[in-house]
C-alpha atoms as a PDB file:
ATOM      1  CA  UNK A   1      -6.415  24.127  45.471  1.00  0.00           C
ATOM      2  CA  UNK A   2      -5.219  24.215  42.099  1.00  0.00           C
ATOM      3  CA  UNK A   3      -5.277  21.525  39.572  1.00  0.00           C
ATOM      4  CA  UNK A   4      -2.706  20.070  36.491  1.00  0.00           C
ATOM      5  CA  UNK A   5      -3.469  17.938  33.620  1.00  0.00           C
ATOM      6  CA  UNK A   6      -0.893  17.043  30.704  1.00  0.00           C
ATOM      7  CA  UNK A   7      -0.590  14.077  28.948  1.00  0.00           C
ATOM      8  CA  UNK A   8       2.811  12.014  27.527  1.00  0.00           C
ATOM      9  CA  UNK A   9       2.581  10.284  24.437  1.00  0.00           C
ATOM     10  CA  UNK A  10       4.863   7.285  23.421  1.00  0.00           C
ATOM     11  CA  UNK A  11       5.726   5.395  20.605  1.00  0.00           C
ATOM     12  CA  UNK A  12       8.195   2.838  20.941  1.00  0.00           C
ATOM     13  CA  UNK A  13       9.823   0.605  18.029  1.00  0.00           C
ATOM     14  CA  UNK A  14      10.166  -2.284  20.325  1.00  0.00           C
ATOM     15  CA  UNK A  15       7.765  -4.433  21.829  1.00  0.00           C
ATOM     16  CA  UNK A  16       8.885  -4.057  24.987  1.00  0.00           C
ATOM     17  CA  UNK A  17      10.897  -1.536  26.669  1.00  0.00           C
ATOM     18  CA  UNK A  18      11.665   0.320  29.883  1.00  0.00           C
ATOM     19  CA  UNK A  19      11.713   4.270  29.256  1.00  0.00           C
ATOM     20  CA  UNK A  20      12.948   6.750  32.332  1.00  0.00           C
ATOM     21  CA  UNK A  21      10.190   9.620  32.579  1.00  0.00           C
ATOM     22  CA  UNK A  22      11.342  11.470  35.472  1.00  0.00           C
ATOM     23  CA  UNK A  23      12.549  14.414  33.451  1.00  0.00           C
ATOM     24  CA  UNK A  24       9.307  14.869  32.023  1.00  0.00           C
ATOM     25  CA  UNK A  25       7.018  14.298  34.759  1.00  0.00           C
ATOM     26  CA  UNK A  26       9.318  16.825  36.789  1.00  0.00           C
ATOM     27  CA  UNK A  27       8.552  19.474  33.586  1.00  0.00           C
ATOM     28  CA  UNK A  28       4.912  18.834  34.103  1.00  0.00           C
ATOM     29  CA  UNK A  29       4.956  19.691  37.725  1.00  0.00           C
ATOM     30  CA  UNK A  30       7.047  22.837  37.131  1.00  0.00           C
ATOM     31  CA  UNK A  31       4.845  23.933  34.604  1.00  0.00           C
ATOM     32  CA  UNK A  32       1.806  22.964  37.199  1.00  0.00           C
ATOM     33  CA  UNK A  33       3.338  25.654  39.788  1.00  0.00           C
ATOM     34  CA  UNK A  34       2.352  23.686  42.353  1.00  0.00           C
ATOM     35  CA  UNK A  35       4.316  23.703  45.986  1.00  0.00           C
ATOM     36  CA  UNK A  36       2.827  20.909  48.071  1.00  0.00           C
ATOM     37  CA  UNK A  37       0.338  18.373  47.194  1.00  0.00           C
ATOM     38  CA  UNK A  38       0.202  15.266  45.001  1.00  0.00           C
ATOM     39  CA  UNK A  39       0.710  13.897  41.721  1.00  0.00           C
ATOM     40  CA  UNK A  40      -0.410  10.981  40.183  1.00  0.00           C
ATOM     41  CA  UNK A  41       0.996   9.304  36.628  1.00  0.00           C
ATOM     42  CA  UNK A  42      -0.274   6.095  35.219  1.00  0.00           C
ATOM     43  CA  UNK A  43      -0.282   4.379  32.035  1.00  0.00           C
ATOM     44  CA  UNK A  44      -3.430   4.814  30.177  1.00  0.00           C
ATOM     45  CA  UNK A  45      -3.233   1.567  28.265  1.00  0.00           C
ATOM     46  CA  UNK A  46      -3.886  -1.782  29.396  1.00  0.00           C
ATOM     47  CA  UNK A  47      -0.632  -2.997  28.116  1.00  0.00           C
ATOM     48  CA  UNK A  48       1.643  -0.374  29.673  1.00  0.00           C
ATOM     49  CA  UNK A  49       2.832   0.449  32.978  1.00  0.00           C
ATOM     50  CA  UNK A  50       4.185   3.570  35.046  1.00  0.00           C
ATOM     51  CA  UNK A  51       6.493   2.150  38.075  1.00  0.00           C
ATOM     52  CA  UNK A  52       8.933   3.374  40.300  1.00  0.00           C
ATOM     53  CA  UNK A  53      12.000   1.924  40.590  1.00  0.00           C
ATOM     54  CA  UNK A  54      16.248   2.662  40.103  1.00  0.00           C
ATOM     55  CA  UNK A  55      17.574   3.607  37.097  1.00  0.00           C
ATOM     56  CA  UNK A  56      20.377   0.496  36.515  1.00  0.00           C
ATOM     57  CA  UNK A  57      20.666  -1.204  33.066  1.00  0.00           C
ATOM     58  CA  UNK A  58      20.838  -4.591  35.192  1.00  0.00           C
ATOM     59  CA  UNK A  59      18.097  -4.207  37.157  1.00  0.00           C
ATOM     60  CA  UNK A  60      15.814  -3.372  33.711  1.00  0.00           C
ATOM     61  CA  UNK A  61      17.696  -6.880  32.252  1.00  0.00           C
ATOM     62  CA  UNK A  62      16.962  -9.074  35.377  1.00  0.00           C
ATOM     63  CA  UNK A  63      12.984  -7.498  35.086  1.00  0.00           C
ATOM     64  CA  UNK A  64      12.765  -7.921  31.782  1.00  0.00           C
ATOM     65  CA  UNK A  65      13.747 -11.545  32.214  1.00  0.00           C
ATOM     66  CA  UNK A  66      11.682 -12.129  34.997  1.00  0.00           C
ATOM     67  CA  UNK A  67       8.940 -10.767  33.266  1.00  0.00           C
ATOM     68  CA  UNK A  68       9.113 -13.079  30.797  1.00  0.00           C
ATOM     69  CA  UNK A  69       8.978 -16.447  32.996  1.00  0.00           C
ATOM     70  CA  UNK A  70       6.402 -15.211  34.597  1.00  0.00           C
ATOM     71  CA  UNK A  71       4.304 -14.463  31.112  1.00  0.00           C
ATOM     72  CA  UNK A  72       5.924 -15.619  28.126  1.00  0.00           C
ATOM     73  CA  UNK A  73       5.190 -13.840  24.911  1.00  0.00           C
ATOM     74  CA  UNK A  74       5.692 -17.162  23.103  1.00  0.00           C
ATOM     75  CA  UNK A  75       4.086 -19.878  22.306  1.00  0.00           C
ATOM     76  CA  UNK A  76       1.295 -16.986  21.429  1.00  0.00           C
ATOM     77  CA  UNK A  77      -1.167 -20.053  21.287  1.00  0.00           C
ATOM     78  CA  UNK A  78      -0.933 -20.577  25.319  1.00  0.00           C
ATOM     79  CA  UNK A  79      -3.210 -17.946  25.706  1.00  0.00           C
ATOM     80  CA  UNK A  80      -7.206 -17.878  25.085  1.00  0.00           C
ATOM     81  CA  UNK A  81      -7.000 -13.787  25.256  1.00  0.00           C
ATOM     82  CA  UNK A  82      -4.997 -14.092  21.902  1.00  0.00           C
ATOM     83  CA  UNK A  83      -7.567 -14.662  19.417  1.00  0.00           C
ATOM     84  CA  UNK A  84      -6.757 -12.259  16.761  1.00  0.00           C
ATOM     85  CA  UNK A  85      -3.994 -10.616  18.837  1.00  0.00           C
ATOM     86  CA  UNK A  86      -0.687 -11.485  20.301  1.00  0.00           C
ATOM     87  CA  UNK A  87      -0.754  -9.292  23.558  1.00  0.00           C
ATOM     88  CA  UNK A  88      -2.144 -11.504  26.118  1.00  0.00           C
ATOM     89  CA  UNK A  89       1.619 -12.031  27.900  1.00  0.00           C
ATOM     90  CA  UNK A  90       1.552  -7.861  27.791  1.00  0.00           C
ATOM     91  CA  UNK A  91      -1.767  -7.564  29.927  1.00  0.00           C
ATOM     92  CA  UNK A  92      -0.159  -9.819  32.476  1.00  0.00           C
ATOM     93  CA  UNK A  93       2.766  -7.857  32.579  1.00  0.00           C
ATOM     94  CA  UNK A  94       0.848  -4.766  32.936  1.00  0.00           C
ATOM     95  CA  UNK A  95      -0.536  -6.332  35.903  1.00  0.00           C
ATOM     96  CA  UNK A  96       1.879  -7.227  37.605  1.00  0.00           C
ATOM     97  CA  UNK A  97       3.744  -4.247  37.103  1.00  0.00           C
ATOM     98  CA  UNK A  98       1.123  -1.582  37.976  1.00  0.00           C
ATOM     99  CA  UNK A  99      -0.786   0.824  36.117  1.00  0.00           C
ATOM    100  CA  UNK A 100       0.552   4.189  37.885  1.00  0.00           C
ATOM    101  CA  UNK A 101       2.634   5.656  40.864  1.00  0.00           C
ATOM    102  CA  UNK A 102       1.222   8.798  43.118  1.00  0.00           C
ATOM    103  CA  UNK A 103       3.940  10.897  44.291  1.00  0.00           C
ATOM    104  CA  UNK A 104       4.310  13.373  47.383  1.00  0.00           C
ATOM    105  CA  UNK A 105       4.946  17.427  45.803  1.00  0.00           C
ATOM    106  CA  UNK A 106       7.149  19.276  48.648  1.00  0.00           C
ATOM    107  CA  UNK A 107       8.799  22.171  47.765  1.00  0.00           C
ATOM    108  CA  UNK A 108       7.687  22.497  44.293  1.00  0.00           C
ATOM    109  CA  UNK A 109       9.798  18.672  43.961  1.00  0.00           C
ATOM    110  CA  UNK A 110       8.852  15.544  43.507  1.00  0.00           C
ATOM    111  CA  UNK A 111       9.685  13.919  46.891  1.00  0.00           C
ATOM    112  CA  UNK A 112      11.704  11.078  45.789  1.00  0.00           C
ATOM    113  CA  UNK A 113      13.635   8.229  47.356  1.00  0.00           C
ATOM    114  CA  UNK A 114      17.386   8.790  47.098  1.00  0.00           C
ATOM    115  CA  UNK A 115      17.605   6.293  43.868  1.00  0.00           C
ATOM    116  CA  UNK A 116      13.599   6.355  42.504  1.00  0.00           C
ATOM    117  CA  UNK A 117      13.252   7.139  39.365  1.00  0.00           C
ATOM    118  CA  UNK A 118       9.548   7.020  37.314  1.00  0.00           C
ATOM    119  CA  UNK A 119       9.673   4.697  34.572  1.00  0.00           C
ATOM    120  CA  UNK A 120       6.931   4.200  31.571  1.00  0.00           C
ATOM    121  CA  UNK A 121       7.150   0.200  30.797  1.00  0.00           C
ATOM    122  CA  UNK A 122       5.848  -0.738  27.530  1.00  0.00           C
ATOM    123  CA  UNK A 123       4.784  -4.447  27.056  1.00  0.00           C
ATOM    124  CA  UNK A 124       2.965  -3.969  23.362  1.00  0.00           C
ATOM    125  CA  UNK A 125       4.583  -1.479  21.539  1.00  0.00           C
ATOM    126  CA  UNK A 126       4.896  -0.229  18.331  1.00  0.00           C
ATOM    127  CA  UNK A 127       1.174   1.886  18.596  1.00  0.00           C
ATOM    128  CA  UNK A 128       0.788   5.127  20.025  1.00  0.00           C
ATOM    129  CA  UNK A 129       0.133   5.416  23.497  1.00  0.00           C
ATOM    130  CA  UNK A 130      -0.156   7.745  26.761  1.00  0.00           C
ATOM    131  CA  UNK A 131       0.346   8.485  30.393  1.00  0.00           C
ATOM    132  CA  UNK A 132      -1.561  10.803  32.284  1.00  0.00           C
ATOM    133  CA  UNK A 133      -0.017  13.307  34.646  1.00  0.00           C
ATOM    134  CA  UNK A 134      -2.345  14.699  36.937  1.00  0.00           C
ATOM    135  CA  UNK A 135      -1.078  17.481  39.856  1.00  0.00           C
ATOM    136  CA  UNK A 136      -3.025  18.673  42.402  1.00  0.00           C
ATOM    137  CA  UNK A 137      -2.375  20.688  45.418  1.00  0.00           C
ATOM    138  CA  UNK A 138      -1.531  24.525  46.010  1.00  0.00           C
END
């Protein structure tokens, strides 16, 4: 069994922002060479997220927004994680959602849904941060 480790870093200008990393992820697993087996992204910041989900401007708007009812960034006082920070809202979203995605390798391809696409969500940006692709398999 062989074994593929590469790291993505981001930094985004906005707080908060939905970024499509399909491309990339399927560069690491050509680079990986591997046929069949699995391969596992996540966010390694506890204010980011890896998800899967389509690729449609209105269905980033309508999570965004939803996002934000469920965890407002504002008033910043509503939260007793923000002492000296202003990221609690972030965490939540984070949680809710997810930290990574694990993905089935057949053919040397990631074996996808018809419209799934692997996004990198980013609730406190502005700082440098990463996701960790990890491919195993033969």
């Amino acid at each position: 069994m062989k074994s593929f480790r590469e790291e993505l870093w981001f930094e985004l200008p906005a707080r908060r922002e939905f970024v499509n990393i399909t491309g990339q992820i399927e560069g690491c697993l050509q680079k990986s060479g591997i046929q069949e087996g699995l391969l596992l992204c996540n966010a390694m910041h506890i204010t980011a997220s890896v998800f899967i989900n389509d690729d449609e401007q209105g269905l980033h708007e309508d999570l965004e927004r939803w996002l934000e009812k469920l965890a407002p960034e504002k008033p910043h006082s509503q939260y007793r994680h923000n002492v000296g920070e202003d990221n609690a809202d972030a965490h939540l979203k984070r949680t809710i959602m997810g930290r990574e995605v694990v993905v089935a390798v057949t053919g040397g391809r990631l074996d996808l849904g018809p419209w799934e696409q692997i996004f990198y969500g980013e609730f406190d940006g502005k700082r440098r941060k990463r996701v960790l692709v990890k491919i195993v398999g033969e």
